[in-house]
C-alpha atoms as a PDB file:
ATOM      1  CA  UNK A   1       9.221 -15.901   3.528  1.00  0.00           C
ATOM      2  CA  UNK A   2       7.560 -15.366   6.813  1.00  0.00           C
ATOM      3  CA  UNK A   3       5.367 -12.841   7.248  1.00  0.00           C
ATOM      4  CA  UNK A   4       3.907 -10.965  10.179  1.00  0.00           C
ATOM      5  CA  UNK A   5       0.987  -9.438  10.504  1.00  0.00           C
ATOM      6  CA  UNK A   6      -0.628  -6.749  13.182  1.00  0.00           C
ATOM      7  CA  UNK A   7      -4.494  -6.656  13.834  1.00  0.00           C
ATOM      8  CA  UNK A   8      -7.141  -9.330  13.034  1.00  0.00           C
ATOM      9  CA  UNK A   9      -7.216 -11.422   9.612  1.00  0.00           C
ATOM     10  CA  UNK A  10     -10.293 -12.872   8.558  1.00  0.00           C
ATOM     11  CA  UNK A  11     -11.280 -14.363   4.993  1.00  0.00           C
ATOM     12  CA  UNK A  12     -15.010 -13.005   4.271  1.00  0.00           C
ATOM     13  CA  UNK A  13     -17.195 -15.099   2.129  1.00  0.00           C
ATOM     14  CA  UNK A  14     -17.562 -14.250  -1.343  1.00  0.00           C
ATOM     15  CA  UNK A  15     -20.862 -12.660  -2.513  1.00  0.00           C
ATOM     16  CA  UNK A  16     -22.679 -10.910  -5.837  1.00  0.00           C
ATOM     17  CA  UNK A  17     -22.533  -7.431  -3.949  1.00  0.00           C
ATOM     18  CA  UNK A  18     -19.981  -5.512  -5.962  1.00  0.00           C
ATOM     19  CA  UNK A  19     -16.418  -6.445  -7.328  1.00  0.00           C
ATOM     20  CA  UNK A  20     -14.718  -6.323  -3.963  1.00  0.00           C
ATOM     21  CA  UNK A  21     -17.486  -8.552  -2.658  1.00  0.00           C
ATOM     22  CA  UNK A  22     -16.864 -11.113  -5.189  1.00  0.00           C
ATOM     23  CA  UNK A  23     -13.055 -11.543  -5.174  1.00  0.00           C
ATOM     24  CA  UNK A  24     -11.105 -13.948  -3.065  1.00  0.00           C
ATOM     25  CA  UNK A  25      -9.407 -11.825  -0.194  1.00  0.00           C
ATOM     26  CA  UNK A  26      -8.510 -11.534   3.295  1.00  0.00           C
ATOM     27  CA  UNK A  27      -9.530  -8.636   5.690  1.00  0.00           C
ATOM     28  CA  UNK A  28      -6.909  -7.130   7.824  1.00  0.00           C
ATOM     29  CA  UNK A  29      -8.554  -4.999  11.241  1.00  0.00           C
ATOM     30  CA  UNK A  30      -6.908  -2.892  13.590  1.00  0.00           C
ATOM     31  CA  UNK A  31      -8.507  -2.175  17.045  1.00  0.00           C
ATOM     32  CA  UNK A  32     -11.223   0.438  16.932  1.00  0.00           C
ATOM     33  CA  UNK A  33      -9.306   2.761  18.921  1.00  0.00           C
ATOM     34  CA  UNK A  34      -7.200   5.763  17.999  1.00  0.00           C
ATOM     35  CA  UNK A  35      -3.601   5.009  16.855  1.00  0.00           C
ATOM     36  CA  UNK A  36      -4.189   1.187  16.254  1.00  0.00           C
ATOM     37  CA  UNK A  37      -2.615  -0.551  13.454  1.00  0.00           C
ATOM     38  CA  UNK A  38      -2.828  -2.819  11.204  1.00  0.00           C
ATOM     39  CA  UNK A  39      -0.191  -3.837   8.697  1.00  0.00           C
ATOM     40  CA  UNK A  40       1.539  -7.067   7.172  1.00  0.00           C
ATOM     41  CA  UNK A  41       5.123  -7.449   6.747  1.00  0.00           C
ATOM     42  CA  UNK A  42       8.042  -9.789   5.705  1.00  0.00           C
ATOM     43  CA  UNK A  43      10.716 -10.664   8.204  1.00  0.00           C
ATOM     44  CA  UNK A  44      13.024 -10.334   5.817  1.00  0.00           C
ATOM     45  CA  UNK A  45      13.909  -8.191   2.458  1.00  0.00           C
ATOM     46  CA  UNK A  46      10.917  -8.711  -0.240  1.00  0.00           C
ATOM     47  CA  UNK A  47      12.866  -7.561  -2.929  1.00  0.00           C
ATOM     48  CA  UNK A  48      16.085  -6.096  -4.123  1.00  0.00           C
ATOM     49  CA  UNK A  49      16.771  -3.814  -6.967  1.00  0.00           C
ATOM     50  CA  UNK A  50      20.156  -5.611  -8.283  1.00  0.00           C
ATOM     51  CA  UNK A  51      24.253  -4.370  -8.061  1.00  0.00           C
ATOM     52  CA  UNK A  52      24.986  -6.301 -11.479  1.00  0.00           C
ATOM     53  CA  UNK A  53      23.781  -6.972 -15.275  1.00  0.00           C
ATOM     54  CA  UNK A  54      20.834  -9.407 -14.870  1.00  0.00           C
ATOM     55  CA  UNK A  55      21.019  -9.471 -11.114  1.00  0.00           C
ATOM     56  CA  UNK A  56      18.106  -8.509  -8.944  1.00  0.00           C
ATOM     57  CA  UNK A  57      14.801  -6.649 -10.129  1.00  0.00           C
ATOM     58  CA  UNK A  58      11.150  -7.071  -9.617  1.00  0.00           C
ATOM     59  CA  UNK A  59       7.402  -6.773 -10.273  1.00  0.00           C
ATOM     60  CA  UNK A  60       5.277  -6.359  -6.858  1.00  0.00           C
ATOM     61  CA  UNK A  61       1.176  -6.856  -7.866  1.00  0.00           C
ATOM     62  CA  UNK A  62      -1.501  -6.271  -5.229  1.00  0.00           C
ATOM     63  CA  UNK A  63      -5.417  -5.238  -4.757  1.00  0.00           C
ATOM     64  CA  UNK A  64      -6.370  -2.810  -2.702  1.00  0.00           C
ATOM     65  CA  UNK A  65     -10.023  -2.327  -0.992  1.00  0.00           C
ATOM     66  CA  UNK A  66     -11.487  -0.630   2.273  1.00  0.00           C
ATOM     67  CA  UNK A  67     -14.816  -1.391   3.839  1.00  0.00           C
ATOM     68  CA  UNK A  68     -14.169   1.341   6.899  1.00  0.00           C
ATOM     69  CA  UNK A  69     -12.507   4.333   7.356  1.00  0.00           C
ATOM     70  CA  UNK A  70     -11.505   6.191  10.397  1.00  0.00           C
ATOM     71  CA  UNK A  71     -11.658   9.998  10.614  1.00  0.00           C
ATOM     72  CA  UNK A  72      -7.569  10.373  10.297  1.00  0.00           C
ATOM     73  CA  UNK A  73      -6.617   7.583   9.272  1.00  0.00           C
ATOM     74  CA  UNK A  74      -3.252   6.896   7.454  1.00  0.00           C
ATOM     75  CA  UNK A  75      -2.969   3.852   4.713  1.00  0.00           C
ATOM     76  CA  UNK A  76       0.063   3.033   3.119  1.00  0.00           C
ATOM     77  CA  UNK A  77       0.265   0.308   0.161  1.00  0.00           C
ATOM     78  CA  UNK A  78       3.516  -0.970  -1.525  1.00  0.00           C
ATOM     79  CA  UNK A  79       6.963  -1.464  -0.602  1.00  0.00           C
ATOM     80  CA  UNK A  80       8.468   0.261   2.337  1.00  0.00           C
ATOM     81  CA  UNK A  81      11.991  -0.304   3.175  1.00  0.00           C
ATOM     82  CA  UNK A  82      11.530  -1.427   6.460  1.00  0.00           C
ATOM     83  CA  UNK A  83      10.858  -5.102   8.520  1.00  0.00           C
ATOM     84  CA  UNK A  84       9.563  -3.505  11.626  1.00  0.00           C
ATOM     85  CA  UNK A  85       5.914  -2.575  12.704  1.00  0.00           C
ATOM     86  CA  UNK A  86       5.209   0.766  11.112  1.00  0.00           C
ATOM     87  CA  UNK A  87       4.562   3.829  13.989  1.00  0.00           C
ATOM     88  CA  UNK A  88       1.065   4.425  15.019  1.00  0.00           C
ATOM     89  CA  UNK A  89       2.111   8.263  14.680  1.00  0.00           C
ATOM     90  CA  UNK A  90       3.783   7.595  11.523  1.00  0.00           C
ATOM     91  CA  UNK A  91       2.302  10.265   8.639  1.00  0.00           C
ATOM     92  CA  UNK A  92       2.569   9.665   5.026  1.00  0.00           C
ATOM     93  CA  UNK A  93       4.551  12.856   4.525  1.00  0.00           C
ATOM     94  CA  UNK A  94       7.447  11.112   7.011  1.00  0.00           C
ATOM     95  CA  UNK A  95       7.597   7.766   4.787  1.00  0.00           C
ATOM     96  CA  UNK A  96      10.892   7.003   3.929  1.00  0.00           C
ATOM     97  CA  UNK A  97      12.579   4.004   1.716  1.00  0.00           C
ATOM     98  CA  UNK A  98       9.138   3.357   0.229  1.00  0.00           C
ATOM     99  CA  UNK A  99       7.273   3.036  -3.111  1.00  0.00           C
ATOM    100  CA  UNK A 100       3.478   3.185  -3.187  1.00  0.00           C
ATOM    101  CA  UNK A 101       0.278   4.908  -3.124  1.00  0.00           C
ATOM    102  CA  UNK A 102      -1.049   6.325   0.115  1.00  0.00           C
ATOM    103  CA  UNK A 103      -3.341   8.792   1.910  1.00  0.00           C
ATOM    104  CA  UNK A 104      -4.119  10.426   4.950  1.00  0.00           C
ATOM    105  CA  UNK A 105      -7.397  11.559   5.871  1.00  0.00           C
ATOM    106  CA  UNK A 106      -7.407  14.892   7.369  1.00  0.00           C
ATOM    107  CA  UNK A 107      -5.032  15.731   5.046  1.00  0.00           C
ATOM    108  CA  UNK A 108      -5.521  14.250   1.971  1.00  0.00           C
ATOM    109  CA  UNK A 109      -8.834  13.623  -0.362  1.00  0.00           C
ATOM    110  CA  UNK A 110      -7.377  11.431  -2.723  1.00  0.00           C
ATOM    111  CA  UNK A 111      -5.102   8.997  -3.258  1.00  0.00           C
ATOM    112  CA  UNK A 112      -1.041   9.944  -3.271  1.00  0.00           C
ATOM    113  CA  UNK A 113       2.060   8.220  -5.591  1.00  0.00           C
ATOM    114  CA  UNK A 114       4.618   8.271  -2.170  1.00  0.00           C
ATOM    115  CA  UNK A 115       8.378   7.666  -3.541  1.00  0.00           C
ATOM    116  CA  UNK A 116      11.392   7.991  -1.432  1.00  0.00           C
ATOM    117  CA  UNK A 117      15.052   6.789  -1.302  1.00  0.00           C
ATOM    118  CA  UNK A 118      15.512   7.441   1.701  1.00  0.00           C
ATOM    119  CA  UNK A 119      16.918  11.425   2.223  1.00  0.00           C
ATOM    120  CA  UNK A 120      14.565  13.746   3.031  1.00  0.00           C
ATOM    121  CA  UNK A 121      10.556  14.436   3.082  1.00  0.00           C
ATOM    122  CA  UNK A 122       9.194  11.978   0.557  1.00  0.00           C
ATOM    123  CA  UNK A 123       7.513  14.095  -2.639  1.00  0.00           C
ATOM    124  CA  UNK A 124       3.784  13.006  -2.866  1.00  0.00           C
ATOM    125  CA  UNK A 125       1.813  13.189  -5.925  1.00  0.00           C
ATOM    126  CA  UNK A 126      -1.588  13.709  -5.916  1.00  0.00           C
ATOM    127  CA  UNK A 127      -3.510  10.500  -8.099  1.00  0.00           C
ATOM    128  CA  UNK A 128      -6.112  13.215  -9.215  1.00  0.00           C
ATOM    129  CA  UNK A 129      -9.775  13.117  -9.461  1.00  0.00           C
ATOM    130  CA  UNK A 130     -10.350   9.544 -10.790  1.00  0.00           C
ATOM    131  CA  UNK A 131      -9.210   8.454  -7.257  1.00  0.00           C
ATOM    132  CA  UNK A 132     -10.690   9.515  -4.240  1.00  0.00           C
ATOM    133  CA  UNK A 133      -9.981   7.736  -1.155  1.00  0.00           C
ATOM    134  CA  UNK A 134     -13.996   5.523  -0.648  1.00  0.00           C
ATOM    135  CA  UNK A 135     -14.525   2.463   0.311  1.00  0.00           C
ATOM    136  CA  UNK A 136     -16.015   0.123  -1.785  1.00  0.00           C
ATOM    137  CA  UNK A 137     -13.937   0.261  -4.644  1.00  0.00           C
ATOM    138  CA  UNK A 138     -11.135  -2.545  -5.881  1.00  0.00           C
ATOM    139  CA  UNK A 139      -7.290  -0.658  -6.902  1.00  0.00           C
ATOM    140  CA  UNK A 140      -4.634  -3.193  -8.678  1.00  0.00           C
ATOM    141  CA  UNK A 141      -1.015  -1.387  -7.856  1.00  0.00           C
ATOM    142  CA  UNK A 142       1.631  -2.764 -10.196  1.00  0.00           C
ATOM    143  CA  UNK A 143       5.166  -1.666  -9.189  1.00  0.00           C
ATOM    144  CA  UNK A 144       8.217  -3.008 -10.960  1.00  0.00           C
ATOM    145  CA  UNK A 145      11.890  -2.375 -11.749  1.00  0.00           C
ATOM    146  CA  UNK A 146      14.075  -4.021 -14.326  1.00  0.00           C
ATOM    147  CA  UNK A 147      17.409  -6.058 -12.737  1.00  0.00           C
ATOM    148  CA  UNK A 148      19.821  -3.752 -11.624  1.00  0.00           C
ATOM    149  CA  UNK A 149      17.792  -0.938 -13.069  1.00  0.00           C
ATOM    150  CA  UNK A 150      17.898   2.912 -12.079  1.00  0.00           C
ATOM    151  CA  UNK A 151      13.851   3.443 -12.384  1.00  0.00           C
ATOM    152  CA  UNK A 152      11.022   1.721 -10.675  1.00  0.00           C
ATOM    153  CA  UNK A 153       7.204   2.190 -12.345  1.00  0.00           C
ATOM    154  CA  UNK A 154       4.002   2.318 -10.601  1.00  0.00           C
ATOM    155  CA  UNK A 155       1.110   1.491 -12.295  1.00  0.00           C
ATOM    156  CA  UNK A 156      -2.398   1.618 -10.349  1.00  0.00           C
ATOM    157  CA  UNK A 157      -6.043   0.532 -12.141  1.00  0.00           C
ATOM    158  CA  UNK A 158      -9.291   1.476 -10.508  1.00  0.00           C
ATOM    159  CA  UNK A 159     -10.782  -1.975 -11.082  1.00  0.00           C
ATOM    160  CA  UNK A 160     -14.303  -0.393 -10.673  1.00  0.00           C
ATOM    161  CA  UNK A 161     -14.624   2.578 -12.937  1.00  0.00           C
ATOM    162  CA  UNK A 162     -12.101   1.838 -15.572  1.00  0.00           C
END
């Protein structure tokens, strides 16, 4: 599936720092400047939740890490029912079509479960103390739902303090 991404990808070299250091990853940079982005998407439809027995369904794994953080900053990690570049004035509380974790500095000290189908202000769900948004650490977000299923989990490991 092609994939598109916004802002600068570079692959960093591997090194005995910490657990992020040491993992095989790619770096994704916006511009320094205010309202930059930098996101990756599909051109098409990653996944599809299924209309029939046995039909459709999905598990979506992915690691998460920051090395910089701007003062209001929005990050948004997980599926998002969309294949256009996301709004530089787009705020986690206006996400819709979307499963993930996400947070919003300014707003936000930690880490929110974002879930919408679509109608209406998305709930969030504070992750609670165990995840502050920091650089430095490594987050595994597991989010799956059975074929043609009616309930999608979300599973997310701090890699670092677990």
């Amino acid at each position: 599936m092609p994939i598109t991404s916004v802002g600068t990808v570079s692959h960093t070299t591997l090194a005995a720092t910490n657990l992020a250091a040491s993992m095989r990853r790619w770096r994704l940079t916006s511009a320094a400047v205010v309202d930059s982005v930098a996101d990756q998407r599909s051109a098409g439809w990653a996944c599809w939740r299924g209309n029939a027995v046995g039909l459709g369904g999905w598990t979506f794994v992915t690691r998460i890490s920051m090395t910089t953080l701007q003062a209001t900053v929005m990050g948004f990690f997980g599926l998002y029912g969309s294949t256009a570049a996301l709004a530089t004035t787009l705020t986690l509380a206006a996400a819709i079509n979307c499963i993930g974790i996400g947070f919003q500095r300014g707003t936000y000290t930690r880490w929110q479960l974002v879930a919408n189908d679509g109608t209406g202000t998305p709930p969030l769900t504070d992750m609670g103390m165990s995840f502050a948004i920091a650089t430095g650490g490594v987050l595994t977000l597991f989010i799956a739902a059975p074929p043609n299923g009616s309930s999608v989990w979300v599973r997310v490991v701090d890699e670092v303090w677990r």
